[in-house]
Protein backbone atom coordinates (compact mmCIF):
# COMPACT_ATOMS: atom_id res chain seq x y z
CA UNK A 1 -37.62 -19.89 29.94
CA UNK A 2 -33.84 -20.91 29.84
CA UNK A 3 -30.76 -18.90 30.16
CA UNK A 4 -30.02 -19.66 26.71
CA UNK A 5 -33.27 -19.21 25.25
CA UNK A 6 -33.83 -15.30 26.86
CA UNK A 7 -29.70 -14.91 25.29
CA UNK A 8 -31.21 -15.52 22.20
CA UNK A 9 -34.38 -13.44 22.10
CA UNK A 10 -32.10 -10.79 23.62
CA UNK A 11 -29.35 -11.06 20.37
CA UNK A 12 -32.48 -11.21 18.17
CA UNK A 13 -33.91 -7.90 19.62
CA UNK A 14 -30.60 -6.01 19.83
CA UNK A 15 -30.17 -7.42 15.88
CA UNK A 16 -33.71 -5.98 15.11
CA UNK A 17 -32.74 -2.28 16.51
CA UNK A 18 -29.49 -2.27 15.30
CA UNK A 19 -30.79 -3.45 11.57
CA UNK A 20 -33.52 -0.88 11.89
CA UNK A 21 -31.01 2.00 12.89
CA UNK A 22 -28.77 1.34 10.17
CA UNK A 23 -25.59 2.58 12.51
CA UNK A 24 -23.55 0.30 11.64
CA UNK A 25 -23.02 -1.48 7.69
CA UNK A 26 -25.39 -4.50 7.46
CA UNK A 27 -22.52 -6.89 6.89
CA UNK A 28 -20.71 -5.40 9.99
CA UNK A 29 -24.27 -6.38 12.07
CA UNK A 30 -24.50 -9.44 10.41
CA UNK A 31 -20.48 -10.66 11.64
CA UNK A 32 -21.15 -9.21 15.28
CA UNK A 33 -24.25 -11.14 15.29
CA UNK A 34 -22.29 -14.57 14.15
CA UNK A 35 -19.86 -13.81 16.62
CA UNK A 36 -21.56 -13.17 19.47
CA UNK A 37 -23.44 -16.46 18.96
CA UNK A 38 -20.63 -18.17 19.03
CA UNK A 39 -18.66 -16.39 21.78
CA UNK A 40 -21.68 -16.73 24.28
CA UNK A 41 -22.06 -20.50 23.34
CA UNK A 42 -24.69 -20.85 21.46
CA UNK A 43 -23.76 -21.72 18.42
CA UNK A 44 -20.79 -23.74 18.11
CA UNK A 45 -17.77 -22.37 15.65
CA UNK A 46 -17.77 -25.48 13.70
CA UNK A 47 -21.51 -25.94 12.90
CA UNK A 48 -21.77 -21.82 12.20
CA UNK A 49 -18.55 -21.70 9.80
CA UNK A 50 -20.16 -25.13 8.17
CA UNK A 51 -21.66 -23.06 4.87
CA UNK A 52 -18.26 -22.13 4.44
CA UNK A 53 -17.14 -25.40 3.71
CA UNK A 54 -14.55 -25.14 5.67
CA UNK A 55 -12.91 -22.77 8.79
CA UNK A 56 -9.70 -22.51 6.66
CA UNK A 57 -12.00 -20.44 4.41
CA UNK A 58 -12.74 -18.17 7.47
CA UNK A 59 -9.12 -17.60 8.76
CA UNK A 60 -7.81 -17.06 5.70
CA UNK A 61 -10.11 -14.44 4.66
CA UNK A 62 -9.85 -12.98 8.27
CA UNK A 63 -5.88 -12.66 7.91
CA UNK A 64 -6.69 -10.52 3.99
CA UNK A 65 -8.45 -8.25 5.69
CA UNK A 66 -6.43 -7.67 8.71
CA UNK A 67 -3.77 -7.25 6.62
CA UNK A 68 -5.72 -5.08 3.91
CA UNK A 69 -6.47 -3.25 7.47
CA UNK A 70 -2.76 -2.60 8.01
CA UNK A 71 -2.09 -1.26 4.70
CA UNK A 72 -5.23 0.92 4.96
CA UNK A 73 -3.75 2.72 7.74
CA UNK A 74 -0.52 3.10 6.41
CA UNK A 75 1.25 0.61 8.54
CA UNK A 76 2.34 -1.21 5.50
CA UNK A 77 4.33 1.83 4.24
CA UNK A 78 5.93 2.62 7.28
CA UNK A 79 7.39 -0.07 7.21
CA UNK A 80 8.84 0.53 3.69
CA UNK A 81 10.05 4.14 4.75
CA UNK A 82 11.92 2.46 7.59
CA UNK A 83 14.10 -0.27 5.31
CA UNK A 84 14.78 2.94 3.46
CA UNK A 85 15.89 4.88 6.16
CA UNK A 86 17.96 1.57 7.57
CA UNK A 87 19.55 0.57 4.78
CA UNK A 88 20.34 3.68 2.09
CA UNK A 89 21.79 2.56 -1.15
CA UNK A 90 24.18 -0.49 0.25
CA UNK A 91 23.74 -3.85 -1.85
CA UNK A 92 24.13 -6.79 1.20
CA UNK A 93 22.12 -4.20 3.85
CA UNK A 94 19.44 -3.98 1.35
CA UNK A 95 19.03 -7.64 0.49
CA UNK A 96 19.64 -8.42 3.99
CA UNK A 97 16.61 -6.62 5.41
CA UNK A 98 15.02 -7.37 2.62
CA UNK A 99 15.08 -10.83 3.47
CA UNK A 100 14.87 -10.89 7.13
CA UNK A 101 12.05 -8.19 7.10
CA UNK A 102 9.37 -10.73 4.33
CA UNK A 103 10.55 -13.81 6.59
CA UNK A 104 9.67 -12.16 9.71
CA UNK A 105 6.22 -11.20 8.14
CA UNK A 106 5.75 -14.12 6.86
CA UNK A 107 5.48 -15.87 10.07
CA UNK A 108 2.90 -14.28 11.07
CA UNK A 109 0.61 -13.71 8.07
CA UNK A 110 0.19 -15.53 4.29
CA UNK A 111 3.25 -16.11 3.06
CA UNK A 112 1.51 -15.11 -0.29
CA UNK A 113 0.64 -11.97 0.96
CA UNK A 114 3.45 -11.20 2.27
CA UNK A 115 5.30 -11.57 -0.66
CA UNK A 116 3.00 -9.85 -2.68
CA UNK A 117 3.28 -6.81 -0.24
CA UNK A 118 7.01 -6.65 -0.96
CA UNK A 119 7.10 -6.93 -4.36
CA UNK A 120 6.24 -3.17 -5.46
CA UNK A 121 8.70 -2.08 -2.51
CA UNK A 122 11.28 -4.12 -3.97
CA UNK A 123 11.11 -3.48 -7.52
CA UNK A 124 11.15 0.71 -6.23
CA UNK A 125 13.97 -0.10 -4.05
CA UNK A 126 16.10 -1.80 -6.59
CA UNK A 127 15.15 1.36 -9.15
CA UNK A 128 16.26 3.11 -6.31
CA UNK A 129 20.05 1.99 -5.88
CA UNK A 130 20.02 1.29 -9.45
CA UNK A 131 20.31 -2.67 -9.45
CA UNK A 132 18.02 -5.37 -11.61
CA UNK A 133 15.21 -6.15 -9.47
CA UNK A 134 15.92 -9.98 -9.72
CA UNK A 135 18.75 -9.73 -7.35
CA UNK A 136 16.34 -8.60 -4.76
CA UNK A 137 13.13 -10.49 -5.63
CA UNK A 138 14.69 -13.98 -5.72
CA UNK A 139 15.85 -13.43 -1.93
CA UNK A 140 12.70 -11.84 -0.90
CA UNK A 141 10.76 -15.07 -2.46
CA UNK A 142 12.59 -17.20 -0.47
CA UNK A 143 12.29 -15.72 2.79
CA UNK A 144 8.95 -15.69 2.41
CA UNK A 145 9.23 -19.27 1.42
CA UNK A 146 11.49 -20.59 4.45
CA UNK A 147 9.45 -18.53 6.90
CA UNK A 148 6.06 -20.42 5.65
CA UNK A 149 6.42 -23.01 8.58
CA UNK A 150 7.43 -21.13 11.48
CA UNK A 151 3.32 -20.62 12.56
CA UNK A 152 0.07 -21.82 11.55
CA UNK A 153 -0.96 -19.10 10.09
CA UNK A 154 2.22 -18.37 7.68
CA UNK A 155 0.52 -20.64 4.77
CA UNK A 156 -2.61 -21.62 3.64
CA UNK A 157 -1.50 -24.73 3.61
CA UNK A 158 -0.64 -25.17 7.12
CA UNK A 159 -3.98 -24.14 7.72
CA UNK A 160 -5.41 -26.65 5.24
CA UNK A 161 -3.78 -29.65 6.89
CA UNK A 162 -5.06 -28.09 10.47
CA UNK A 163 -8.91 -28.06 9.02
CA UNK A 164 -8.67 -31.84 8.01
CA UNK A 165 -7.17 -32.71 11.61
CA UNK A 166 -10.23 -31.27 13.12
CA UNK A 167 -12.52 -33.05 10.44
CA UNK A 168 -10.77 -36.61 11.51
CA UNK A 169 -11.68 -35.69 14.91
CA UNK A 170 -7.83 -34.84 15.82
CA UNK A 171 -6.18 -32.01 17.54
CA UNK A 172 -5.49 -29.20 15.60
CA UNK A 173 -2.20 -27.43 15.10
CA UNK A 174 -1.05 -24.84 17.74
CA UNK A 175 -0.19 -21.82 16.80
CA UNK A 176 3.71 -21.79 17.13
CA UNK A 177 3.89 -26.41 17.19
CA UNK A 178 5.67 -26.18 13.89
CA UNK A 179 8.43 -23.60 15.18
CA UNK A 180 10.53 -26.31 16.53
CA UNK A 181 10.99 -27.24 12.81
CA UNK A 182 10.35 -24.53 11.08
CA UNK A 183 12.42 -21.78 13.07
CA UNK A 184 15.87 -23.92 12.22
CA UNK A 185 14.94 -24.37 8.51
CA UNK A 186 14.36 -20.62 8.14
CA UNK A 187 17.82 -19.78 10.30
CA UNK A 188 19.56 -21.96 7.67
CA UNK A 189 17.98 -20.85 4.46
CA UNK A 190 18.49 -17.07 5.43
CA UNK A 191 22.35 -17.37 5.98
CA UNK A 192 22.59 -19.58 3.04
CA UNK A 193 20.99 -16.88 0.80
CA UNK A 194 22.36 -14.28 2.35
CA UNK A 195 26.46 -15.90 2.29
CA UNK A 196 26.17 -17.59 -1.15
CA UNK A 197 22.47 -17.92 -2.68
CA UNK A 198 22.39 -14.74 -3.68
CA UNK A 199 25.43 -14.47 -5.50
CA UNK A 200 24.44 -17.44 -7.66
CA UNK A 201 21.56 -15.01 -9.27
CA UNK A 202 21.87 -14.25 -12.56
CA UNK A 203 21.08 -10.57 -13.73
CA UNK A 204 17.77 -11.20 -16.15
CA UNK A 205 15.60 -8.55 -17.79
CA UNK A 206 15.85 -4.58 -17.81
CA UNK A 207 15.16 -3.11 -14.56
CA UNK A 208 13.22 -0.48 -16.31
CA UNK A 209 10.66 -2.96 -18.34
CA UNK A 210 10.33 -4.33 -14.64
CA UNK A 211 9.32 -0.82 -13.39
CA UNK A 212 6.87 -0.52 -16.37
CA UNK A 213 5.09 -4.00 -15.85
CA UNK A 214 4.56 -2.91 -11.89
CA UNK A 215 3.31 0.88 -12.39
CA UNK A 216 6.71 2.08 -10.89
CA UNK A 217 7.19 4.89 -13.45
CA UNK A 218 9.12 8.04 -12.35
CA UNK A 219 7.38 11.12 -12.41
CA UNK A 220 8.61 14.52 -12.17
CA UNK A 221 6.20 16.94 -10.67
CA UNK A 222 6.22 20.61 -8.83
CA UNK A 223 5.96 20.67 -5.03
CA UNK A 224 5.13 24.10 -3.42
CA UNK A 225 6.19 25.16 -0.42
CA UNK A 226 3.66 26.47 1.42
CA UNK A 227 3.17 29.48 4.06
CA UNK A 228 3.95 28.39 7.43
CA UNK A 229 4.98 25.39 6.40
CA UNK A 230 7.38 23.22 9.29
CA UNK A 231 9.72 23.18 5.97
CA UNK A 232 10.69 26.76 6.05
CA UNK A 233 14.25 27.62 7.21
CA UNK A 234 15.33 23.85 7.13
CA UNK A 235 17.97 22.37 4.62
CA UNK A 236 17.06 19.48 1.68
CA UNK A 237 18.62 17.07 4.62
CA UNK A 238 16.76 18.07 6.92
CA UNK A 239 13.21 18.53 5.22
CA UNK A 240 13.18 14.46 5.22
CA UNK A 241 11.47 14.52 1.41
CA UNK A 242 14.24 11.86 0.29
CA UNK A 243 14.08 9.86 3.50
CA UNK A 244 10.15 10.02 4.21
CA UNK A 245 9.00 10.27 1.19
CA UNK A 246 11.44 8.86 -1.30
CA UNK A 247 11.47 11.89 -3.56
CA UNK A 248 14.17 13.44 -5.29
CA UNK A 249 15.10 17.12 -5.70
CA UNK A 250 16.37 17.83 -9.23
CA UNK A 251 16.00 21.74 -8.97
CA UNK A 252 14.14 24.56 -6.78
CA UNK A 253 12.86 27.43 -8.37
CA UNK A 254 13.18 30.24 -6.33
CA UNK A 255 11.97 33.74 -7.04
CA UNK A 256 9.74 32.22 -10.04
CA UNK A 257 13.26 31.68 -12.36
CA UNK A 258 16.13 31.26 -10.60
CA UNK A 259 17.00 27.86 -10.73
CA UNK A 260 18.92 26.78 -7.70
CA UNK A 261 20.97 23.23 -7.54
CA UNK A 262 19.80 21.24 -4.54
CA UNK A 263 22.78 21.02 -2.61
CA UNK A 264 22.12 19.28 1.04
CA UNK A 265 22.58 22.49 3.12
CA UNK A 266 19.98 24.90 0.69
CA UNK A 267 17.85 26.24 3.22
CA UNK A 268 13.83 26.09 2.08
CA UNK A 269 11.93 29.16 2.25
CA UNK A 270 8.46 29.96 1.67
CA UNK A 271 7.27 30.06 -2.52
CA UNK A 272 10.01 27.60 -3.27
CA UNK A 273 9.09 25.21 -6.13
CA UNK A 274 10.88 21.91 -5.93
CA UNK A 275 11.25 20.28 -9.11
CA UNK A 276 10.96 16.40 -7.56
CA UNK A 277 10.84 12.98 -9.34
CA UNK A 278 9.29 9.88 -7.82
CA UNK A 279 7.16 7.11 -8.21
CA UNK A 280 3.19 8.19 -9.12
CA UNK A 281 2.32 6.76 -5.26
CA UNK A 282 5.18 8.44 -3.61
CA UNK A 283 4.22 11.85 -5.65
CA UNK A 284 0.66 11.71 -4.57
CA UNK A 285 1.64 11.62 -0.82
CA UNK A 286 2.64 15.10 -1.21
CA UNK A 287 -0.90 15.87 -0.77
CA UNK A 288 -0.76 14.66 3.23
CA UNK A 289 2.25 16.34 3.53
CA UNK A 290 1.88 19.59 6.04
CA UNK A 291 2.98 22.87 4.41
CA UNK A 292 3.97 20.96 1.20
CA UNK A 293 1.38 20.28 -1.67
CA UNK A 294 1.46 19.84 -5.42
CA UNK A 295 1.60 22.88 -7.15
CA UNK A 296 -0.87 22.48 -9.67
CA UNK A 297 -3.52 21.53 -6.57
CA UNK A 298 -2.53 24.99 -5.42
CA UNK A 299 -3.34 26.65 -8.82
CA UNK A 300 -6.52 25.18 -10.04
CA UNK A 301 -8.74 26.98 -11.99
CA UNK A 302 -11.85 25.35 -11.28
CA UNK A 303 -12.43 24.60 -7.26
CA UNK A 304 -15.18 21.96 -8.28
CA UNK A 305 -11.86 19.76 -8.56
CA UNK A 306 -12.03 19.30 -5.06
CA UNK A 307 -14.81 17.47 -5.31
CA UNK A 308 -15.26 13.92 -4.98
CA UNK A 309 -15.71 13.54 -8.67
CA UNK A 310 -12.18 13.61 -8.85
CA UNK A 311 -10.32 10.95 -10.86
CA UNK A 312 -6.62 10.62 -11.43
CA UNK A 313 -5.75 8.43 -14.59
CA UNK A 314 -2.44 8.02 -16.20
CA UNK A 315 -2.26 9.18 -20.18
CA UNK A 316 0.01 8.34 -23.20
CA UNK A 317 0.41 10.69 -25.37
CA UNK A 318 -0.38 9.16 -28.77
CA UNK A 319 2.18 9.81 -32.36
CA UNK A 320 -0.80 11.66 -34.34
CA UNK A 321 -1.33 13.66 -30.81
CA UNK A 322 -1.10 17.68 -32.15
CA UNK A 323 0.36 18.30 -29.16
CA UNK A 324 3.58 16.73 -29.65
CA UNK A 325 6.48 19.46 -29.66
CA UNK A 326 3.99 21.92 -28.00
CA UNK A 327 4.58 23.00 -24.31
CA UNK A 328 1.50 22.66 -21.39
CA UNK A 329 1.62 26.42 -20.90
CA UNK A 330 1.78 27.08 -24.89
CA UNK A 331 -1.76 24.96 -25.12
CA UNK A 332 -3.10 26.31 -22.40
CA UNK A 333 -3.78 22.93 -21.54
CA UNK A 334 -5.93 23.43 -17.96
CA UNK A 335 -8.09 25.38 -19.35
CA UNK A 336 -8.18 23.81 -23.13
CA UNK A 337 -9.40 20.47 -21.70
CA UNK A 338 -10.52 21.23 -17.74
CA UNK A 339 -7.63 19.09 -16.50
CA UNK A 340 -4.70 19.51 -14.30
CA UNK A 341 -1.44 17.40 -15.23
CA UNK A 342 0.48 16.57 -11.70
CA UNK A 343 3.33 14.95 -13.12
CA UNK A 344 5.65 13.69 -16.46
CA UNK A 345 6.99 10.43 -17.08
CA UNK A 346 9.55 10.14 -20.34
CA UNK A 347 10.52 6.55 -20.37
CA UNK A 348 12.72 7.31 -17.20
CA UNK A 349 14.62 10.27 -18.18
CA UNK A 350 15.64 13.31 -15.77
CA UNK A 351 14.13 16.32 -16.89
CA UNK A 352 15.12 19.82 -15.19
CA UNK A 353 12.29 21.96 -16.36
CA UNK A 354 9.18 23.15 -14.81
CA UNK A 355 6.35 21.08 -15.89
CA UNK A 356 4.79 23.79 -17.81
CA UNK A 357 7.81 24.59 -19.68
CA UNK A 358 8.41 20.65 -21.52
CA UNK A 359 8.14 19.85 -25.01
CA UNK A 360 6.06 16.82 -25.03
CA UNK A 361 7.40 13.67 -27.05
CA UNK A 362 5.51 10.75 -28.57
CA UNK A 363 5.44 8.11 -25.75
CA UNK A 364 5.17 10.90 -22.94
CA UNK A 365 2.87 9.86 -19.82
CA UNK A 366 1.03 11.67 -17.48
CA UNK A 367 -0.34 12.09 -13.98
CA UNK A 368 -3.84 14.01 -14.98
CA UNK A 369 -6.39 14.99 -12.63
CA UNK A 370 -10.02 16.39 -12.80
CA UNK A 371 -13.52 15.60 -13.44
CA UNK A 372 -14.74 12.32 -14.66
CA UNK A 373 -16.76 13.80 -18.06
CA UNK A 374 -13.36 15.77 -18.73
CA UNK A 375 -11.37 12.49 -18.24
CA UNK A 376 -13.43 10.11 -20.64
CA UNK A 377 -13.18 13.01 -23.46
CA UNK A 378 -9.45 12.21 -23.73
CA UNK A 379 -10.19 8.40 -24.88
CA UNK A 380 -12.33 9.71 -27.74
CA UNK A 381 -9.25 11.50 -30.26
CA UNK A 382 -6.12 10.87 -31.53
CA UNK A 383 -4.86 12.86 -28.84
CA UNK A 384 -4.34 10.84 -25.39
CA UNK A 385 -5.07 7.02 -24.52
CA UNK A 386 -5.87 5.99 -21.04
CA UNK A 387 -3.56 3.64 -19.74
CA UNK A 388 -4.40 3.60 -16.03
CA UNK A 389 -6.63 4.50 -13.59
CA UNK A 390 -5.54 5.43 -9.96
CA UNK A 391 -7.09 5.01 -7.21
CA UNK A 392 -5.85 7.19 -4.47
CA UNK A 393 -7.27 7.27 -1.17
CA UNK A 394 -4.93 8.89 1.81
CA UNK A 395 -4.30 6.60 4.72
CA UNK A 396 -5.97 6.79 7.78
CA UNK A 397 -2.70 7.22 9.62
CA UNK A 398 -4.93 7.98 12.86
CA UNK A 399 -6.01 4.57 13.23
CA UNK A 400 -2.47 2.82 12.80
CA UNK A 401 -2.21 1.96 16.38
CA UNK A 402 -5.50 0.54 16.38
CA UNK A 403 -4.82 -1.78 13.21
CA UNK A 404 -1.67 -3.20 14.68
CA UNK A 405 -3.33 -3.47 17.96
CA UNK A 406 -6.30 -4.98 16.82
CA UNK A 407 -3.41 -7.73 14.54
CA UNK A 408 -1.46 -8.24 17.67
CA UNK A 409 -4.38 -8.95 19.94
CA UNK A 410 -5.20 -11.97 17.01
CA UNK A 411 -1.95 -13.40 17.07
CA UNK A 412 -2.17 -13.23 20.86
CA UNK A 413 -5.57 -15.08 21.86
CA UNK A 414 -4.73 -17.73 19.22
CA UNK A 415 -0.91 -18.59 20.48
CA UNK A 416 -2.25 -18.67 23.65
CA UNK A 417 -5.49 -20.54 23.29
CA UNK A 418 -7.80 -18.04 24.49
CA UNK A 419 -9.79 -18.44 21.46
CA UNK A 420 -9.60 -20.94 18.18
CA UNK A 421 -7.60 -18.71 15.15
CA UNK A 422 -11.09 -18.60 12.87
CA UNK A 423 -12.57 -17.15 15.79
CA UNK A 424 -10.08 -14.65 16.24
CA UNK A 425 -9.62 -13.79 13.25
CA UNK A 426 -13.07 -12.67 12.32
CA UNK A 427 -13.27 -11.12 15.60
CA UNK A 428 -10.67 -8.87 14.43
CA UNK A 429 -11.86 -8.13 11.24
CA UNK A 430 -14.66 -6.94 13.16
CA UNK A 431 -12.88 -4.68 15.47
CA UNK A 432 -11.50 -3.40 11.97
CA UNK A 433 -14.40 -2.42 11.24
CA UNK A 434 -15.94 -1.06 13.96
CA UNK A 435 -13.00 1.34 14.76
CA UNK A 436 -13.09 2.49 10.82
CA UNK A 437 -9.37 0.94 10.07
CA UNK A 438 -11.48 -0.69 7.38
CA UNK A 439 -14.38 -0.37 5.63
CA UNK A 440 -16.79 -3.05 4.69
CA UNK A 441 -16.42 -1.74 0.87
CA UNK A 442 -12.62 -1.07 1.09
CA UNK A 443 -12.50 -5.08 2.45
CA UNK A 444 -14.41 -6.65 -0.62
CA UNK A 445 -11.78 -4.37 -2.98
């Protein structure tokens, strides 16, 4: 028996147990076993990526869900937190990191991808400093753009053209060979935009329809402060809400009615309600927030709505609705229709109540939570329609070294040759995997 041959039986066996065991997802099993075929030899990459059609297929599905990885883990909005932090509400700062930040990404992963990463950030931040998100998304689109041919792996079609060199029996392209061209072409195009470009861009649209069309509504909701929490005895400045998580304080209610303005030196104590607006994502991270949470998690009724069965949807609330002119707390509306309402939207307008206390208007929308048979009641009156469903799940901010470990490691055994980018690229999608940065069902999503 050859050394290849008792290889073989042995990754047949180990497949067997591992199958039978179910410790591990079958698809996971099923990559490690392609892999390891093809690391120890046996199987060559190009004949076992040949179903595929082609090992562009591979890499660039490897890159998604590296990237998807990323984002899982909250990488991703790091990142946004930290052009926040860098830049504040300055015009040329903000396009300027805007811009250098997508071109630098770009380089190293799909420039689609990339720019459809920054898009939502964008649009926020422009909301943000108050500015129509075309000044900001025509510079971020060509960043991405210009940075497309710094590396193989910054367009699909870079990786195209490398798959057909292979197939004519030529030498792929390295992983930085098109820097020498690309790297000046970016440089240019960056100070171009950045000096003149973007002065040339005409204002177009209504930054608000552009904050509809990309879910970027602002919500007011109440955040508690809770006992113990790191919060107490630090000022608004200090408690980082604006800065970390992009929320703004309208009011706090201290002493359950006394309405205090937040100045930046009010000192937080424990019980304080803080009347915040923000956008439905940025609102929902209160929940990972230590000694902060939504109030009306704090105050449910019905402790089954910790449950998985939760769903969070957002409502309109329709002209025939018989709630209109009604408040939350006059309806009783938690325990009227089993459902808690986290947050208001009214077309973008500041409101300074407590939640309970509004007067809802046709066109009103709202953050609802609670069970799934509670939530598909509201599609079947005059009442409420359904206009979106969110999916919430809170980052695995635990495994964030890992991810951009696990990315770096890639990028690093393909620039220097240690192993071919398809390769390496499902190797770390595997490693994704196996250290739970990813799941398999999170990756087909």
């Amino acid at each position: 028996m050859t050394t290849e041959i008792a290889l073989l039986l042995s990754i047949i066996g180990a497949s067997v147990v591992l199958f039978s065991l179910e410790c591990l997802p079958a698809d996971v099993i099923a990559l490690g076993i392609l892999l390891t075929l093809i690391l120890t030899g046996l199987l060559p990459a190009k004949a076992a990526f040949a179903c595929f059609g082609s090992d562009t297929v591979i890499m660039i599905l490897g890159l998604l869900i590296l990237t998807a990885a990323l984002v899982r883990t909250g990488v991703v909005d790091a990142a946004r937190r930290a052009i926040l932090r860098r830049t504040g509400e300055d015009h040329d700062r903000l396009v300027a990191v805007i811009m250098l930040s997508a071109a630098t990404l770009s380089a190293f992963m799909s420039n689609t991808a990339t720019t459809a990463f920054f898009v939502p950030i964008t649009i926020g931040l422009a909301r943000k400093v108050r500015i129509n998100a075309s000044k900001l998304l025509m510079p971020l689109a060509f960043a991405s753009i210009l940075a497309s041919s710094v590396t193989l792996i910054s367009s699909s079609t870079n990786i195209v053209i490398s798959g057909l060199m292979t197939r004519y029996d030529m030498q792929p392209l390295g992983m930085f060979e098109l820097a020498l061209v690309g790297v000046p072409i970016a440089v240019t195009g960056l100070i171009y935009m950045l000096s003149v470009g973007r002065r040339l861009i005409p204002d177009r649209g209504n930054p608000d329809e552009w904050s509809e069309e990309f879910g970027i509504r602002p919500y007011l909701t109440e955040a508690l402060i809770l006992p113990q929490s790191p919060l107490i005895g630090k000022t608004l400045a200090e408690s980082g809400l604006g800065r970390d998580l992009d929320l703004t304080v309208l009011r706090v209610v201290r002493d359950k009615g006394r309405y205090l303005v937040p100045q930046a030196n009010l000192r937080l104590e424990e019980g304080d309600v803080l009347l915040v607006e923000g956008q439905r994502d940025d609102i929902l991270k209160i929940k990972d927030t230590v000694g902060l949470a939504i109030k009306a998690d704090v105050t449910l009724s019905d402790p089954g709505l910790q449950t998985e069965d939760v769903r969070l949807v957002e409502v309109i609330l329709l002209r025939r609705s018989p709630l209109i002119g009604r408040t939350l707390k006059g309806i009783n509306f938690r325990q009227r229709y089993g459902l808690q309402v986290l947050g208001i939207n009214r077309h973008g307008a500041t409101i300074l109540r407590k939640i309970s206390r509004i007067r809802l208007k046709i066109g009103d929308q709202l953050l609802i939570q609670g069970h799934r048979a509670n939530i598909a009641v509201l599609d079947e009156d005059n009442t409420f329609r359904i206009i979106g469903t969110v999916d919430y799940e809170r980052p695995n901010l635990q495994r964030a070294p890992m991810a951009i470990a696990i990315f770096a490691g890639v990028l690093a055994m393909a620039a220097f040759n240690i192993l071919s980018l398809p390769v390496a690229v499902l190797l770390g999608s595997l490693l994704a995997f196996i250290t739970r940065c990813l799941t398999p069902d999170e990756a087909y999503r």
